[in-house]
Protein backbone atom coordinates (compact mmCIF):
# COMPACT_ATOMS: atom_id res chain seq x y z
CA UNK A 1 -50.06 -94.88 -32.87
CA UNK A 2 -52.73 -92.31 -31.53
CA UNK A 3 -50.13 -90.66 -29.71
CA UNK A 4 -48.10 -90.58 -32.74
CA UNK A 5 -50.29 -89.29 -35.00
CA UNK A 6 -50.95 -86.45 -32.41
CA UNK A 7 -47.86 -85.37 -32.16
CA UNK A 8 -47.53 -84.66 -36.22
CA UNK A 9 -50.93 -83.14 -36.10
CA UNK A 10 -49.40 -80.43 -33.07
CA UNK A 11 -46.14 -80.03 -35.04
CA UNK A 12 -48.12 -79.47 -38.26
CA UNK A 13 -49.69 -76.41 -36.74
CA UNK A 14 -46.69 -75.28 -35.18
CA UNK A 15 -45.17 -75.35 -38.05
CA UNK A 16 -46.93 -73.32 -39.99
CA UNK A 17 -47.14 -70.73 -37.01
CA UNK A 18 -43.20 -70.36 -37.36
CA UNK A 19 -43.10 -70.20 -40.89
CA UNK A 20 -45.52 -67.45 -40.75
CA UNK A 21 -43.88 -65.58 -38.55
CA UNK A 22 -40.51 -66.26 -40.17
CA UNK A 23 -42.37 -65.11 -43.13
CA UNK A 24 -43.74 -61.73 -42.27
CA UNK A 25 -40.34 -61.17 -40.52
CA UNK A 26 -38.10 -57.91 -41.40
CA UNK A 27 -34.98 -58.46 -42.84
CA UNK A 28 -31.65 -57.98 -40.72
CA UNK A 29 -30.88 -54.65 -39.37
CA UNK A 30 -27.88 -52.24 -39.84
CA UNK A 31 -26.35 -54.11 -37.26
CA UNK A 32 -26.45 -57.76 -39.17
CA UNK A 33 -28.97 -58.70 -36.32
CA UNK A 34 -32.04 -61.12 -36.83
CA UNK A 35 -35.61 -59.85 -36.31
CA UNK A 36 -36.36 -62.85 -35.71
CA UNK A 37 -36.19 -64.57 -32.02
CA UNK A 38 -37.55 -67.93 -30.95
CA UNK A 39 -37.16 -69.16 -27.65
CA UNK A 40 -37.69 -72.78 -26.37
CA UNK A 41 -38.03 -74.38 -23.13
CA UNK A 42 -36.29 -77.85 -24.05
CA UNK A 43 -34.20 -79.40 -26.79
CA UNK A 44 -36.80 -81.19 -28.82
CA UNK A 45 -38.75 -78.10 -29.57
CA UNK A 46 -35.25 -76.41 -29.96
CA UNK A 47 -34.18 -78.53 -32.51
CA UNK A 48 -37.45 -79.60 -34.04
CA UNK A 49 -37.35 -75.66 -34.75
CA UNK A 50 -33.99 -75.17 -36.29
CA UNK A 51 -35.13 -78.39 -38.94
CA UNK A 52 -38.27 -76.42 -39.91
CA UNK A 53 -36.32 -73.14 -40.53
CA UNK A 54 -33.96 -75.22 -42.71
CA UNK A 55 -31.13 -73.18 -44.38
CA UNK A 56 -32.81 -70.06 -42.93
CA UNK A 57 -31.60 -71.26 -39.15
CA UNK A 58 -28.66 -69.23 -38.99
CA UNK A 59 -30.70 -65.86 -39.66
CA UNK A 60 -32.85 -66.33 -36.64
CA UNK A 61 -31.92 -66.10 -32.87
CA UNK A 62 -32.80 -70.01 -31.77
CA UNK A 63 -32.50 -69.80 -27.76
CA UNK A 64 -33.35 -73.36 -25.32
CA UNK A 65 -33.73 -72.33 -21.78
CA UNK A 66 -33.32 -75.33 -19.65
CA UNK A 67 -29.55 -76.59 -20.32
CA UNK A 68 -28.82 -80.47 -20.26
CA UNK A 69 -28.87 -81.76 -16.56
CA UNK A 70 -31.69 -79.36 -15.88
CA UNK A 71 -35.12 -81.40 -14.14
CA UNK A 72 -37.87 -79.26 -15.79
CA UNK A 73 -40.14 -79.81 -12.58
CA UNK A 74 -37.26 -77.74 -10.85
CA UNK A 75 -36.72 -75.37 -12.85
CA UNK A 76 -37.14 -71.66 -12.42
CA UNK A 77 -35.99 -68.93 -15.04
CA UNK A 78 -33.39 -66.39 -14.49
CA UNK A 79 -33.23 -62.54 -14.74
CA UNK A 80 -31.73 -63.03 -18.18
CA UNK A 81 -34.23 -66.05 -19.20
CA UNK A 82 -37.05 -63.49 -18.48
CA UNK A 83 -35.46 -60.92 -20.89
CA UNK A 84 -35.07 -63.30 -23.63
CA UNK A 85 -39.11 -64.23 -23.46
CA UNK A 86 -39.81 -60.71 -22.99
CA UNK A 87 -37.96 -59.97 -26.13
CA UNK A 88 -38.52 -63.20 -28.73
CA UNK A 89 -41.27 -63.35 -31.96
CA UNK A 90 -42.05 -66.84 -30.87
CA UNK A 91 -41.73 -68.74 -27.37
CA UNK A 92 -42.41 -72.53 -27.37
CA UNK A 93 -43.45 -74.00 -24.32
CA UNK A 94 -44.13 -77.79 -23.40
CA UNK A 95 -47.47 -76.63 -20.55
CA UNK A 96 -48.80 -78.34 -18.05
CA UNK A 97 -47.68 -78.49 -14.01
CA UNK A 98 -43.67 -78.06 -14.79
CA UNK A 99 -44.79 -74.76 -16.98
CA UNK A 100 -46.96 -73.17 -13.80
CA UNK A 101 -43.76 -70.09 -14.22
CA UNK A 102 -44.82 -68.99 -17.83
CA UNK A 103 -47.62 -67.08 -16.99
CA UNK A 104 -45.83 -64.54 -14.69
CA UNK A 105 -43.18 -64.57 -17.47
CA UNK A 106 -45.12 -63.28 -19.75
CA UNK A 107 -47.00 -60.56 -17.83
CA UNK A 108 -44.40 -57.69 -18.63
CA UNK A 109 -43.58 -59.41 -22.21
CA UNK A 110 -42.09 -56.27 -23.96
CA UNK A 111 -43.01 -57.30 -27.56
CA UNK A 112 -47.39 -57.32 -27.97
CA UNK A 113 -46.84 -59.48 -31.05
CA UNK A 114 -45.24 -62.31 -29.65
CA UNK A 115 -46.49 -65.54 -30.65
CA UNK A 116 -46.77 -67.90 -27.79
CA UNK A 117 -46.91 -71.95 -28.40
CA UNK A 118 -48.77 -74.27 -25.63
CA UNK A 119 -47.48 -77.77 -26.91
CA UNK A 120 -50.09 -79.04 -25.07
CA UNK A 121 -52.66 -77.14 -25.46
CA UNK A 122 -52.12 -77.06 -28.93
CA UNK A 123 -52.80 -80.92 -28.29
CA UNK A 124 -55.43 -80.32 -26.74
CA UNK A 125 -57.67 -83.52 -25.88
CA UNK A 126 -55.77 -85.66 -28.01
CA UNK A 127 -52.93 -85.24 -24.76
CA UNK A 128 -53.62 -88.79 -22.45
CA UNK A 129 -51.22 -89.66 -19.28
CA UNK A 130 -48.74 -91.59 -20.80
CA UNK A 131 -48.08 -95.24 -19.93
CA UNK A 132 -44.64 -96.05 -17.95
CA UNK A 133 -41.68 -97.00 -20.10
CA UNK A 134 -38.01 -97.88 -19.81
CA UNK A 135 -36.19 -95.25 -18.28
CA UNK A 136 -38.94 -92.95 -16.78
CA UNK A 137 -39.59 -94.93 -13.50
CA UNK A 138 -38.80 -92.93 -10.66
CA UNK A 139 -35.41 -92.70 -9.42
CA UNK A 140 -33.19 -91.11 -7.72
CA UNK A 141 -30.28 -89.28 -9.99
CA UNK A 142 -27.72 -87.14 -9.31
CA UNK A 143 -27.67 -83.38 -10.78
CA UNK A 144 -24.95 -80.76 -10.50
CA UNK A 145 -27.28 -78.14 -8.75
CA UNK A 146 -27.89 -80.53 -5.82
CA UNK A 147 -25.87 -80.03 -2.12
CA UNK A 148 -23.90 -83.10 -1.73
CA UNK A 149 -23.06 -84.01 2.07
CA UNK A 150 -20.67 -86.36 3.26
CA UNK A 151 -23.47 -88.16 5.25
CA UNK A 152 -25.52 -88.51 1.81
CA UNK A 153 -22.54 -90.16 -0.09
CA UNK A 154 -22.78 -94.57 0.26
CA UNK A 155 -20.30 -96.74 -0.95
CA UNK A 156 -21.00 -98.74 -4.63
CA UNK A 157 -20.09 -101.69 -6.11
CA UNK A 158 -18.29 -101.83 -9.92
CA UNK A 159 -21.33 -103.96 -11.27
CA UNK A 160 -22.94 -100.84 -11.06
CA UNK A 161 -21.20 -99.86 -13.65
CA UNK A 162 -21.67 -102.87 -15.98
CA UNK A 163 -21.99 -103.29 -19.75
CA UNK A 164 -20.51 -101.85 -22.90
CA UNK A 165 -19.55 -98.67 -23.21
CA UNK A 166 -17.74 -96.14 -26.02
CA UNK A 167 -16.29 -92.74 -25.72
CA UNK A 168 -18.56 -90.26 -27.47
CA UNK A 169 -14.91 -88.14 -28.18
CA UNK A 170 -14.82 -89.38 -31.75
CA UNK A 171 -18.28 -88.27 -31.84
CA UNK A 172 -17.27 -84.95 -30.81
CA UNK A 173 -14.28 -84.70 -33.37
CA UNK A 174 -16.48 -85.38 -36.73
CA UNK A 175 -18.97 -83.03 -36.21
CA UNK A 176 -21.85 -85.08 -34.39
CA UNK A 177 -22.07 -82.89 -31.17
CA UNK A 178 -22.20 -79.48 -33.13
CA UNK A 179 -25.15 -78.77 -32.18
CA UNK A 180 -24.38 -79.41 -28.22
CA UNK A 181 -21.12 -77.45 -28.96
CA UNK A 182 -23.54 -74.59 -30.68
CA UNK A 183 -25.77 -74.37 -27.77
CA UNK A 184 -23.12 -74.41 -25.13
CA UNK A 185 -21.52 -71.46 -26.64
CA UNK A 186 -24.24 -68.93 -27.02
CA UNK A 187 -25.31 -70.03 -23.40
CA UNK A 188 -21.21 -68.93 -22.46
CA UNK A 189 -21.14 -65.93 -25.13
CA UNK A 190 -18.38 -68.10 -26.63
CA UNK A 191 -17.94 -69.09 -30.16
CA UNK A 192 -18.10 -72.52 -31.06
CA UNK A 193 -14.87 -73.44 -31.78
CA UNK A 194 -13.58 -72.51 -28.72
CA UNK A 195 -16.42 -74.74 -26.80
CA UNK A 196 -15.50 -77.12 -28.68
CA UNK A 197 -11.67 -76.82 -28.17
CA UNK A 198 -12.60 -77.04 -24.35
CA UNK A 199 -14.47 -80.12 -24.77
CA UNK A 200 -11.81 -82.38 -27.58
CA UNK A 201 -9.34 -81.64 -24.56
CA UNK A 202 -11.66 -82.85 -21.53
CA UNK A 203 -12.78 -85.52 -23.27
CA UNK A 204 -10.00 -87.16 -24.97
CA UNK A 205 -9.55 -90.45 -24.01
CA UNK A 206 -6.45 -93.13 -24.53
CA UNK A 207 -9.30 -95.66 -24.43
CA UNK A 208 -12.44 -96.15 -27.22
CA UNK A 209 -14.16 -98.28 -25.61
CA UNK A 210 -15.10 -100.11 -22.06
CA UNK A 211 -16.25 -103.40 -21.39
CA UNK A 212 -17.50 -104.05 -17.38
CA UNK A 213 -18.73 -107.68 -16.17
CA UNK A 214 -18.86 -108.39 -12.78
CA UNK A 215 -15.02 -106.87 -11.49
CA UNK A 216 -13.49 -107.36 -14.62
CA UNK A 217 -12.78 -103.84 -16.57
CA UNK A 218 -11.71 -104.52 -20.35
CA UNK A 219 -10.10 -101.40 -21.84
CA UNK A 220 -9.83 -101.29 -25.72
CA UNK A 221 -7.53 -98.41 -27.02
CA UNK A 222 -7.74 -96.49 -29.88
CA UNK A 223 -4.88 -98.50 -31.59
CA UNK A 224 -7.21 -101.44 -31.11
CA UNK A 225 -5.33 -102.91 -27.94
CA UNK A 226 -7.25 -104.47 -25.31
CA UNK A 227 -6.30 -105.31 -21.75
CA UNK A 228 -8.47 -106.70 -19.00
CA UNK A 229 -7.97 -106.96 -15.26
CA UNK A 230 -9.71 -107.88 -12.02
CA UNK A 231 -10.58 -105.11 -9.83
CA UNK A 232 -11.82 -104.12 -5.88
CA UNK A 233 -12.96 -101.11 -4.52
CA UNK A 234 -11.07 -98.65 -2.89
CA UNK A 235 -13.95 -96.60 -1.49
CA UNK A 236 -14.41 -92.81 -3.23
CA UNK A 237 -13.17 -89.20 -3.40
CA UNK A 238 -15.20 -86.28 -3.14
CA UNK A 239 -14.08 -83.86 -4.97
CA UNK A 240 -14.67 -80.29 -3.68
CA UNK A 241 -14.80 -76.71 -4.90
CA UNK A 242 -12.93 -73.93 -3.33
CA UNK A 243 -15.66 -72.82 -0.51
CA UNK A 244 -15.06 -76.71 0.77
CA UNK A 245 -18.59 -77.89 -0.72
CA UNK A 246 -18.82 -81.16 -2.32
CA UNK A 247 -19.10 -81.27 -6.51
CA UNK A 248 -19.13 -84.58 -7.40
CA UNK A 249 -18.35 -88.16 -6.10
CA UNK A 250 -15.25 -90.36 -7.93
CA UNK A 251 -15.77 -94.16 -6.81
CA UNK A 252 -12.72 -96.00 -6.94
CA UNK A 253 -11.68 -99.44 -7.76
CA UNK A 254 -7.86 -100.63 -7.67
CA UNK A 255 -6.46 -103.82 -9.40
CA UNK A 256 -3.05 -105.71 -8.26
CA UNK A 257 -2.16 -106.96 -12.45
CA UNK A 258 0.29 -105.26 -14.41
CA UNK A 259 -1.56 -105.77 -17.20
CA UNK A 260 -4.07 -102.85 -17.32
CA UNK A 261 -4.27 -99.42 -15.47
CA UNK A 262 -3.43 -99.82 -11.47
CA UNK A 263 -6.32 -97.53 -10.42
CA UNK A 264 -9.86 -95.93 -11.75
CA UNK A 265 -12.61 -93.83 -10.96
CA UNK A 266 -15.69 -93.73 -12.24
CA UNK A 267 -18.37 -90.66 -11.91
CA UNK A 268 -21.93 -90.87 -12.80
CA UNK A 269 -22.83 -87.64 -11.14
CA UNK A 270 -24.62 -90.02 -8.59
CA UNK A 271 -23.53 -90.24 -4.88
CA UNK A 272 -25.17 -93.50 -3.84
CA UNK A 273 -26.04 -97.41 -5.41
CA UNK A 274 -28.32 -96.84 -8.78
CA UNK A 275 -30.55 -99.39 -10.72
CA UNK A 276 -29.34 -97.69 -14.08
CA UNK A 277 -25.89 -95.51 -15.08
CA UNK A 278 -26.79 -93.38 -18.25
CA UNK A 279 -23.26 -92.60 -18.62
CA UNK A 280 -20.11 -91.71 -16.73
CA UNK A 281 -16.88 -90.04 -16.90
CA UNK A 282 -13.60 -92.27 -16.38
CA UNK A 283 -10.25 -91.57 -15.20
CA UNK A 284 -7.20 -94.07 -15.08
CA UNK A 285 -4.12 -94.39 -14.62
CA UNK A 286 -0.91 -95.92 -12.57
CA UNK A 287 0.15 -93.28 -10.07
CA UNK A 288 -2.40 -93.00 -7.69
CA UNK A 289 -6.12 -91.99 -7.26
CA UNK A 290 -4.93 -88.43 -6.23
CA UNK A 291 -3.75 -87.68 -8.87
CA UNK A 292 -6.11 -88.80 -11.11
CA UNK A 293 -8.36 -86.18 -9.17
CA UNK A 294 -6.13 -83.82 -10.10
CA UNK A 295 -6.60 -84.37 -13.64
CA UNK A 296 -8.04 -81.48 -15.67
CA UNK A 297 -9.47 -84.30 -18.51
CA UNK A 298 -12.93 -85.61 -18.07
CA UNK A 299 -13.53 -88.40 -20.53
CA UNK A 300 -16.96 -89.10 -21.32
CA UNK A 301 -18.21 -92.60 -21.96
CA UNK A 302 -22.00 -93.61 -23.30
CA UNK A 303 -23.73 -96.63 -23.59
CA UNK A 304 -22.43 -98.77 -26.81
CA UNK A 305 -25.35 -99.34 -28.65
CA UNK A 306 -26.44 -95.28 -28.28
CA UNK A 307 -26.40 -94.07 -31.99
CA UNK A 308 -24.83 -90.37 -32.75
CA UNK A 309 -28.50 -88.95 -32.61
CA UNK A 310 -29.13 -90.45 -28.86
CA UNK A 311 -26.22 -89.29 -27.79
CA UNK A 312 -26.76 -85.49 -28.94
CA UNK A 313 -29.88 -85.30 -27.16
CA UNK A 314 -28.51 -87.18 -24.03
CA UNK A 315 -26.07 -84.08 -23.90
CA UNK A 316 -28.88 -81.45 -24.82
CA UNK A 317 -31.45 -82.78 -22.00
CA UNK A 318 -32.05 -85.01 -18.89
CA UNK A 319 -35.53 -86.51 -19.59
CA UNK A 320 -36.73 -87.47 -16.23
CA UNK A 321 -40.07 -85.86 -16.19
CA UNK A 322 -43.47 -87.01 -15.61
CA UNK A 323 -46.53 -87.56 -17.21
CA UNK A 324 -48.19 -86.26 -20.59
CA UNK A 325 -44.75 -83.71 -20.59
CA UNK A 326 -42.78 -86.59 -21.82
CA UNK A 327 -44.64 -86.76 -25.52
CA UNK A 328 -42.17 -83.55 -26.24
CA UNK A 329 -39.04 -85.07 -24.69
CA UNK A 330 -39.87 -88.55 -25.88
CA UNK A 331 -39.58 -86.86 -30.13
């Protein structure tokens, strides 16, 4: 509860920072551009900001710097990252050891009137070393900006896998992912619709929903069919880009019934046995494993009991930080 009411006590004054810069912001320029430009480290602040600006949101330039996958202890900003601080009315920051960068970013900031938000600083004493919940123990987990060696990759078993599971598709299609769609495309200099496009034909999927206990795989289609079948595994592809370096790891498991698809592969952006799978991406069918590989789809399935809100921010951020950071990521 302490925590808590810190939290409302830092976005309080926060708040009324934006809104006053908002406030004594000019209007838009000849060009139709916004005076006004905030820029965020991570998708809380990002879209704790776009809820305070309210219907004034689409007259400001709302930037998040770390995209979803990104581990915030690793991360270092770009040439362009740099530019957009340099440049923005307001920069929100989390602080503390992952934030030791910020200070040399702002050195040659190009605009003197730039507010600048500390999170925790803005805290202040009230910040205490948060206790250890579900799902920030340490572990190891896969990311797309790691070197994956053939040495590195072990075999897995399907129970990793295990549970209920839904494709977040129909999530996509009415509207619940906008905002993931919204930040993907100004991050491309796309629009949109055409991220979003991309993404309704990656992630289409014959199946709804996926049901995994022990080596049984129940598939329930969108017409509300369900088949079930025993499966084994049938060890894993590595699937490569052009220069020959490895991408990502399909494990595969292969069944002998007629009744459901003959082979799978799973990919949890993990190369080796996990505790927990946060999500994965699925691919089935009866031909054979390569060419499931060769598939250009990518179906994305989430935990069942994740609501529409869970899974937004699942897409917007990887929280696997560490200590009093995690009162931002944990809003």
């Amino acid at each position: 509860m302490k925590k808590f009411i810190a939290i409302v006590i830092a976005l309080v004054m926060v708040a009324g920072i934006v809104a006053l810069t908002a406030c004594n912001s000019k209007t838009e320029n000849k060009q139709g551009e916004s005076s006004l430009k905030i820029v965020t480290t991570i998708f809380p602040e990002y879209d704790w900001v776009r809820e305070v600006l309210g219907d004034k949101a689409d007259s400001a330039q709302l930037t998040m710097l770390l995209d979803n996958g990104v581990d915030l202890h690793s991360y270092q900003p770009t040439v362009d990252d740099i530019a957009k601080i340099s440049n923005c009315d307001v920069f929100i920051y989390v602080g503390g050891e992952s934030d030791g960068w910020v200070g040399d970013a702002l050195k040659n900031a190009n605009n003197p009137n730039m507010k600048v938000i500390n999170l925790l600083e803005v805290l202040g004493d009230k910040v205490k070393q948060e206790e250890m919940v579900e799902g920030m123990q340490e572990e190891e987990h896969e990311h797309e900006h790691e070197e994956i060696k053939e040495a590195d990759i072990k075999d897995r078993s399907l129970s990793e896998f295990k549970g209920d599971w839904k494709s977040i598709y129909p999530n996509l299609i009415n509207g619940d992912l906008d905002k993931y769609c919204e930040h993907k495309a100004e991050e491309k200099g796309e629009t949109k619709e055409k991220i979003k496009d991309d993404l309704t034909a990656k992630w289409k999927c014959e199946a709804s929903k996926i049901s995994i206990i022990g080596n049984l795989i129940s598939f329930t289609y969108s017409n509300g069919k369900v088949v079930s079948a025993e499966y084994k595994y049938a060890g894993y592809t590595a699937v490569k880009n052009d220069d020959g370096s490895i991408k990502g790891v399909r494990y595969q498991f292969e069944t002998d019934s007629k009744d459901a698809p003959k082979y799978v592969q799973f990919n949890d952006h993990g190369h080796e046995p996990a505790e927990k799978v946060e999500h994965f991406h699925i691919y089935f069918g009866n031909e054979s494993f390569d060419a499931l590989t060769k598939s250009k789809t990518n179906p994305f399935f989430a935990p069942e009991a994740l609501n529409a809100e869970e899974i937004l921010e699942q897409l917007m951020h990887h929280s696997h930080e560490e200590k009093d950071e995690h009162v931002w990521l944990s809003l």
